[in-house]
Protein backbone atom coordinates (compact mmCIF):
# COMPACT_ATOMS: atom_id res chain seq x y z
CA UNK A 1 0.00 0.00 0.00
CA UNK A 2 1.63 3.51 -0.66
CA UNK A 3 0.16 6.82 0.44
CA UNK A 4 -0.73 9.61 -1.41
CA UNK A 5 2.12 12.49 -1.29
CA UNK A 6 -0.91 14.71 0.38
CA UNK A 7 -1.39 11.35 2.96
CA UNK A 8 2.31 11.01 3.70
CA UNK A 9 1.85 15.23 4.25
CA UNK A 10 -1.06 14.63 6.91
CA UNK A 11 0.69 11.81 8.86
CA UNK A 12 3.18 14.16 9.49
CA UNK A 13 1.37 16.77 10.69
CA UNK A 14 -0.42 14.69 13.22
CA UNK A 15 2.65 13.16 14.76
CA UNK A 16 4.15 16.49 15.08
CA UNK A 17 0.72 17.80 16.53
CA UNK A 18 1.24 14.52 18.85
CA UNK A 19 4.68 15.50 19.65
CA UNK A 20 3.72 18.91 20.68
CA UNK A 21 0.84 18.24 22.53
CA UNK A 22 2.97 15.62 24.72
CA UNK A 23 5.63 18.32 25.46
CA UNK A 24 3.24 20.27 26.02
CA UNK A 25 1.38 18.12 28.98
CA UNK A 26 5.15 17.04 29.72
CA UNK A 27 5.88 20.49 31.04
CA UNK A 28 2.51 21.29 32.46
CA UNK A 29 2.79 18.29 34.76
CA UNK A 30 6.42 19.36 35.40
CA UNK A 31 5.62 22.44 36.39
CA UNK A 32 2.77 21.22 39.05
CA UNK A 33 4.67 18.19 40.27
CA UNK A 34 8.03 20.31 41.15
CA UNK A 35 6.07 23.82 41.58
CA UNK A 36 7.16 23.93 45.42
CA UNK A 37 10.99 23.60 44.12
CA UNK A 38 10.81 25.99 41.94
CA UNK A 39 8.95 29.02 44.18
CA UNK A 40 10.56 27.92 47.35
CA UNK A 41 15.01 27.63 47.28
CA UNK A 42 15.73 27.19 50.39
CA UNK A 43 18.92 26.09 52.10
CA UNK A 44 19.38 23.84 54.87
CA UNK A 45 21.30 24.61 58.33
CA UNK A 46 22.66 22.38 60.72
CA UNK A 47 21.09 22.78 63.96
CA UNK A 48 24.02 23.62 65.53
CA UNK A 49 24.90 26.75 63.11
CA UNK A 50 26.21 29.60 64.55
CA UNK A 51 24.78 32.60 62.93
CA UNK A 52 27.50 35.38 62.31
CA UNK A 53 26.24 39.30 62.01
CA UNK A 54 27.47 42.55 62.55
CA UNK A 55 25.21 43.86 65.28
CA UNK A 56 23.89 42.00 68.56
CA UNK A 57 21.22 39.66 67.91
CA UNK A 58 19.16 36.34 69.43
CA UNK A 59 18.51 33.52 68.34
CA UNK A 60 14.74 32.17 68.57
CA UNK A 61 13.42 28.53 67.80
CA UNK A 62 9.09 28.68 68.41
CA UNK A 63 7.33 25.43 68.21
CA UNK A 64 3.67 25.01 66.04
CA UNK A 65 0.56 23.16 66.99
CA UNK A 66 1.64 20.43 64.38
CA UNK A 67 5.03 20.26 65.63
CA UNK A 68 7.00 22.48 63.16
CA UNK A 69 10.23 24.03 64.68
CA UNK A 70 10.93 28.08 63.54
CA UNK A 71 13.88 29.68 63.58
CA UNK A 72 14.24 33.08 63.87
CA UNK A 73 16.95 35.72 64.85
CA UNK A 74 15.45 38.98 66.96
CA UNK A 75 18.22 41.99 66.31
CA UNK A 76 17.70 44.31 69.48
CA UNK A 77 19.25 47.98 69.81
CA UNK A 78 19.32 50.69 73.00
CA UNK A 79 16.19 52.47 72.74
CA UNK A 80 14.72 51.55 69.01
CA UNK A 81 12.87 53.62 67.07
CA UNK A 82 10.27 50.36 66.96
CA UNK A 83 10.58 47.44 65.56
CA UNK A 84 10.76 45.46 61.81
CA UNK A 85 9.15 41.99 61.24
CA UNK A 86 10.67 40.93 57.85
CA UNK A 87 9.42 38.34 55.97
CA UNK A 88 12.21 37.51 53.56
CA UNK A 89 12.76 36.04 49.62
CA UNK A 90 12.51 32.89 48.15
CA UNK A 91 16.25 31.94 48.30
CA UNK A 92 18.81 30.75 51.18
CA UNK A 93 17.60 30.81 54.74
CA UNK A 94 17.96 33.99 57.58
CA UNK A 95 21.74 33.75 57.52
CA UNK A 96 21.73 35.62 54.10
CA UNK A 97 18.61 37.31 54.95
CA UNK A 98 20.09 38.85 58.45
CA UNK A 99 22.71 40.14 56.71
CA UNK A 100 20.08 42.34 54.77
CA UNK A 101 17.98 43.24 57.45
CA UNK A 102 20.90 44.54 59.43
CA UNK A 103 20.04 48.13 56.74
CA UNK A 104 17.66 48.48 59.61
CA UNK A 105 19.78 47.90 62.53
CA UNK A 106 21.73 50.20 61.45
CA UNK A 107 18.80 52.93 61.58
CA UNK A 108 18.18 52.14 64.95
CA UNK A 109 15.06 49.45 64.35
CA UNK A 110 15.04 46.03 66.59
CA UNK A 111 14.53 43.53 63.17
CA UNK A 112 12.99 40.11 63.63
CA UNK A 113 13.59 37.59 60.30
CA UNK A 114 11.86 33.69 60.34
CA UNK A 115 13.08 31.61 58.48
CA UNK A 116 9.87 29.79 56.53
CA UNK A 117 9.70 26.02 57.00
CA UNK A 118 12.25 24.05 55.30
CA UNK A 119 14.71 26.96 55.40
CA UNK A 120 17.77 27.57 57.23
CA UNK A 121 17.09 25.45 60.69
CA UNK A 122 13.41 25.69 60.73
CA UNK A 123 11.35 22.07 59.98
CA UNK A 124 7.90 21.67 59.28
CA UNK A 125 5.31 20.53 56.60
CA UNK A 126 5.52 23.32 53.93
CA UNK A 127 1.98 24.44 52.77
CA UNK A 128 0.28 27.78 52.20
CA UNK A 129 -2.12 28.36 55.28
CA UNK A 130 1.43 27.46 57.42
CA UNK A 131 3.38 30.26 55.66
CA UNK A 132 0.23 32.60 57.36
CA UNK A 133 -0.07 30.44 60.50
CA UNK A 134 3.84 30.39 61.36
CA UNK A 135 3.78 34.43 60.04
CA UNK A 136 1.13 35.68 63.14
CA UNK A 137 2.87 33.33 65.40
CA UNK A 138 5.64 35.47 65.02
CA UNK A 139 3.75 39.04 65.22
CA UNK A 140 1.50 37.91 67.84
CA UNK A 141 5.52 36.74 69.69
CA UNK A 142 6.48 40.39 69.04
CA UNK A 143 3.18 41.83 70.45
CA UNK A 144 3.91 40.60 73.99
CA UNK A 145 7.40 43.24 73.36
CA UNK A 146 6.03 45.81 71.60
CA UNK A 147 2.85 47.86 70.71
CA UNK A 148 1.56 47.45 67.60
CA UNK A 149 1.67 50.97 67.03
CA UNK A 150 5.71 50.39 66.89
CA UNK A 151 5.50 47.02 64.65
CA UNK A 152 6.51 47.91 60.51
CA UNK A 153 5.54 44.57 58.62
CA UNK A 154 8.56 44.15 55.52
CA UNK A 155 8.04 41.77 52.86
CA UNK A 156 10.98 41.16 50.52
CA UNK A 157 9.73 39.51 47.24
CA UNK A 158 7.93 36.62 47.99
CA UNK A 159 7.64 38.05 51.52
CA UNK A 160 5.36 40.63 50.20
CA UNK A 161 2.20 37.92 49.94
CA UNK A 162 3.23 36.95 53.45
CA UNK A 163 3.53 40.91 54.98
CA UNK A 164 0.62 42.06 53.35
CA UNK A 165 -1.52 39.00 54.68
CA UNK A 166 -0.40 39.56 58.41
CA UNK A 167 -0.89 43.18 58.00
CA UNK A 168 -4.51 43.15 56.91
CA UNK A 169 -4.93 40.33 59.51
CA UNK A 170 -3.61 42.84 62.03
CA UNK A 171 -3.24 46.39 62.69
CA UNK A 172 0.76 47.40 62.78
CA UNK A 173 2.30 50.69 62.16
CA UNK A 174 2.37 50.33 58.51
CA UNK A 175 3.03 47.85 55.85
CA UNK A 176 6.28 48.22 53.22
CA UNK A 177 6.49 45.68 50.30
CA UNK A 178 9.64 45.55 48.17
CA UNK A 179 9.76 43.90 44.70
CA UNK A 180 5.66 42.71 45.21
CA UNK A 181 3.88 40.96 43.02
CA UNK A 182 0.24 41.09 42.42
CA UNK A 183 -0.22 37.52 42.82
CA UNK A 184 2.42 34.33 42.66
CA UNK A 185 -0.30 33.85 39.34
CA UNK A 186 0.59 36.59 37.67
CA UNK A 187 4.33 36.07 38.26
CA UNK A 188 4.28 32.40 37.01
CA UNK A 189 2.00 33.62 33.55
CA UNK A 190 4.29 36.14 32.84
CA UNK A 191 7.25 32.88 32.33
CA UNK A 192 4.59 30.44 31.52
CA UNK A 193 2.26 32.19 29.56
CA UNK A 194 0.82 29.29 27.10
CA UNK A 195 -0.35 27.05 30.58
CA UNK A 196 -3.66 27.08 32.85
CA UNK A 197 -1.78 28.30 35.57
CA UNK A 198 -4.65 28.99 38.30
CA UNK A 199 -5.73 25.13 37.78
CA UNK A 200 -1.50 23.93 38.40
CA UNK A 201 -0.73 26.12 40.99
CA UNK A 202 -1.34 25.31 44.83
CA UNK A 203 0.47 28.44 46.08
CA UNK A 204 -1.71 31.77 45.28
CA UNK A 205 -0.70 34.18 47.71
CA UNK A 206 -3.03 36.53 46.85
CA UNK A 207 -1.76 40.03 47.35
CA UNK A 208 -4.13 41.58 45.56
CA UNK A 209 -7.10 40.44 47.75
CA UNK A 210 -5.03 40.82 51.14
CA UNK A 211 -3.71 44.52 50.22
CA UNK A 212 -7.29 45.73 50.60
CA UNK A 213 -7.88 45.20 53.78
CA UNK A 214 -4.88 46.49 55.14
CA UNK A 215 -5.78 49.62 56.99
CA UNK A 216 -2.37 50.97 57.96
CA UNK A 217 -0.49 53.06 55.72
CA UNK A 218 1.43 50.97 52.84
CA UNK A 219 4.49 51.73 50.91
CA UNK A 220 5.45 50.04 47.86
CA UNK A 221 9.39 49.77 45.95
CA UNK A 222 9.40 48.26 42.71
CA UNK A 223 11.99 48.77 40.43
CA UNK A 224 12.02 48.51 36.07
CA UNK A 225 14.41 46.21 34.96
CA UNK A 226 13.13 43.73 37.59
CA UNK A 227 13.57 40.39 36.13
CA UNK A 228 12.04 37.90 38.85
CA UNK A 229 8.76 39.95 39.73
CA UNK A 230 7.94 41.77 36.93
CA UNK A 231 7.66 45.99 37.55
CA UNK A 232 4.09 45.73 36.25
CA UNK A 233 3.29 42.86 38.49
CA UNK A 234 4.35 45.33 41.20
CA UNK A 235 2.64 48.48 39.33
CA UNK A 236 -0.89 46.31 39.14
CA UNK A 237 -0.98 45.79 42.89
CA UNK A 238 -0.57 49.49 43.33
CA UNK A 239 -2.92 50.44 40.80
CA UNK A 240 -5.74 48.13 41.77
CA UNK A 241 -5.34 48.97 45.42
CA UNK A 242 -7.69 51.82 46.56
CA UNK A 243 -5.58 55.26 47.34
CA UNK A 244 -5.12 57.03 50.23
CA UNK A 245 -2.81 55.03 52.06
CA UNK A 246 -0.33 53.65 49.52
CA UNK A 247 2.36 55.13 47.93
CA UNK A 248 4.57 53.79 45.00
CA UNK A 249 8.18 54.28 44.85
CA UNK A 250 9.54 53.58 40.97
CA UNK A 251 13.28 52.95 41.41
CA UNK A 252 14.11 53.66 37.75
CA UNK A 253 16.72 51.04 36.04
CA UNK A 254 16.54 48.89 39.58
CA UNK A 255 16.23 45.19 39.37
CA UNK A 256 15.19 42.47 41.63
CA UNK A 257 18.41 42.71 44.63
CA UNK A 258 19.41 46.15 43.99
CA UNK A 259 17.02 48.08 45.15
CA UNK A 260 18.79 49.38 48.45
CA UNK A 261 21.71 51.01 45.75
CA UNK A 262 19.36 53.57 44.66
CA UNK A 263 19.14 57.12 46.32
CA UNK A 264 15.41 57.21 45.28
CA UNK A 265 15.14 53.96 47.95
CA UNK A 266 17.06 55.07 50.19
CA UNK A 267 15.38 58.54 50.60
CA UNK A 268 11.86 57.12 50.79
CA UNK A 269 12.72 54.61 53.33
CA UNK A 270 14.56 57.15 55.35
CA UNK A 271 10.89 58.80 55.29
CA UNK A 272 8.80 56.43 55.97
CA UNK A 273 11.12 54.92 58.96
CA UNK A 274 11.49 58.35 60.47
């Protein structure tokens, strides 16, 4: 039997339509089977890591209802201008992320930075409700310290879903978000834009709903060559979130880790710390 030239033609097409569409539900499962690998990097610490900083600091371990061990490391100065819970990036564990948060040491601020579970020294089921649970253990831990009138909530890239959440859960000083996205959504179909991301994703964070019901004042740093959270992601959030008490700080030619280089950053924090 031989086929037609237009046959042979047609066969072709439909294995290469086969061949696509199996790449294509290749990847899609990819992406939900190893999802929590790819939006969570952490790095593992030995439980007997000593954490080295610049400034004086203490170490905290909390335990959860389900058993989960935290890790966190409380920063204290002589009479602080209040204090900073920082809920950090998606990379490393609070031994890199310390090292950041000591900006706000240095401008007199007490700083406390978890580590999420699965990072640094912290164990525990990773899920999306624990990321909230294990974030208001933490702020309700600083309450019994401070007022909440002295508590500023920082989220640091995918911090930001995390701040924002505890802030409109509670009712600190004010709420600053740098690098934010306007959902982990959004993020993921701006790299994967040809997949039915809502239906893969089990991680949503939200930031869009939680912003509006923050009532304390909110300040936003995004810069425009960000490459991890897009600057529009970031602009979206803002521009969707009713005004009054947000502000948006464009940090022209920043990217995702550079942000504290810029004078326009630096000035603006300055402000809003002061």
């Amino acid at each position: 039997m031989s086929f037609t030239p237009q046959k042979k033609h047609q066969k072709k097409i439909r294995r290469i339509t086969i061949a696509i569409i199996g790449f294509y539900l290749l990847i899609g499962t990819s992406l939900y089977m190893f999802q929590e690998k790819i939006l969570f990097r952490p790095i593992e610490l030995a439980q007997d890591y000593e954490f080295v900083f610049s400034h004086d600091f203490e170490e905290l371990t909390i335990k959860t209802e389900d058993e989960a061990s935290l890790n966190a490391i409380h920063f204290k100065v002589e009479n602080p201008k209040g204090v900073i819970l920082y809920f950090h990036g998606n990379k490393g564990n609070i031994q890199r992320w310390g090292t950041y948060a000591e900006f706000f040491v240095e401008k007199n601020y007490d700083v406390l930075v978890m580590d999420y579970r699965t990072y640094g020294k912290s164990k525990g089921k990773l899920s999306e409700s624990a990321l909230y649970d294990d974030a208001q253990l933490f702020y309700d831990n600083l309450k019994k310290q401070y007022d909440e009138s002295e508590i500023t909530v920082y989220g640091r890239s995918l911090g930001t879903g995390i701040a924002t959440w505890v802030a409109s859960k509670n009712t600190p000083k004010q709420l600053l978000l740098e690098t934010p996205y306007y959902s982990i959504a959004d993020v993921a179909k701006y790299r994967f834009p040809i997949f039915p991301i809502e239906s893969l994703l089990n991680y949503k964070l939200p930031n869009h709903q939680f912003i509006k019901d923050v009532k304390c004042p909110i300040s936003i740093f995004h810069g425009t060559k960000d490459k991890v959270v897009p600057y529009k992601s970031g602009r979206k959030l803002f521009d969707e979130t009713p005004k009054g008490l947000i502000a948006f700080t464009t940090i022209e030619g920043g990217s995702h880790n550079d942000l504290i280089m810029f004078e326009d950053y630096l000035e603006r924090i300055d402000s809003v710390l002061e």
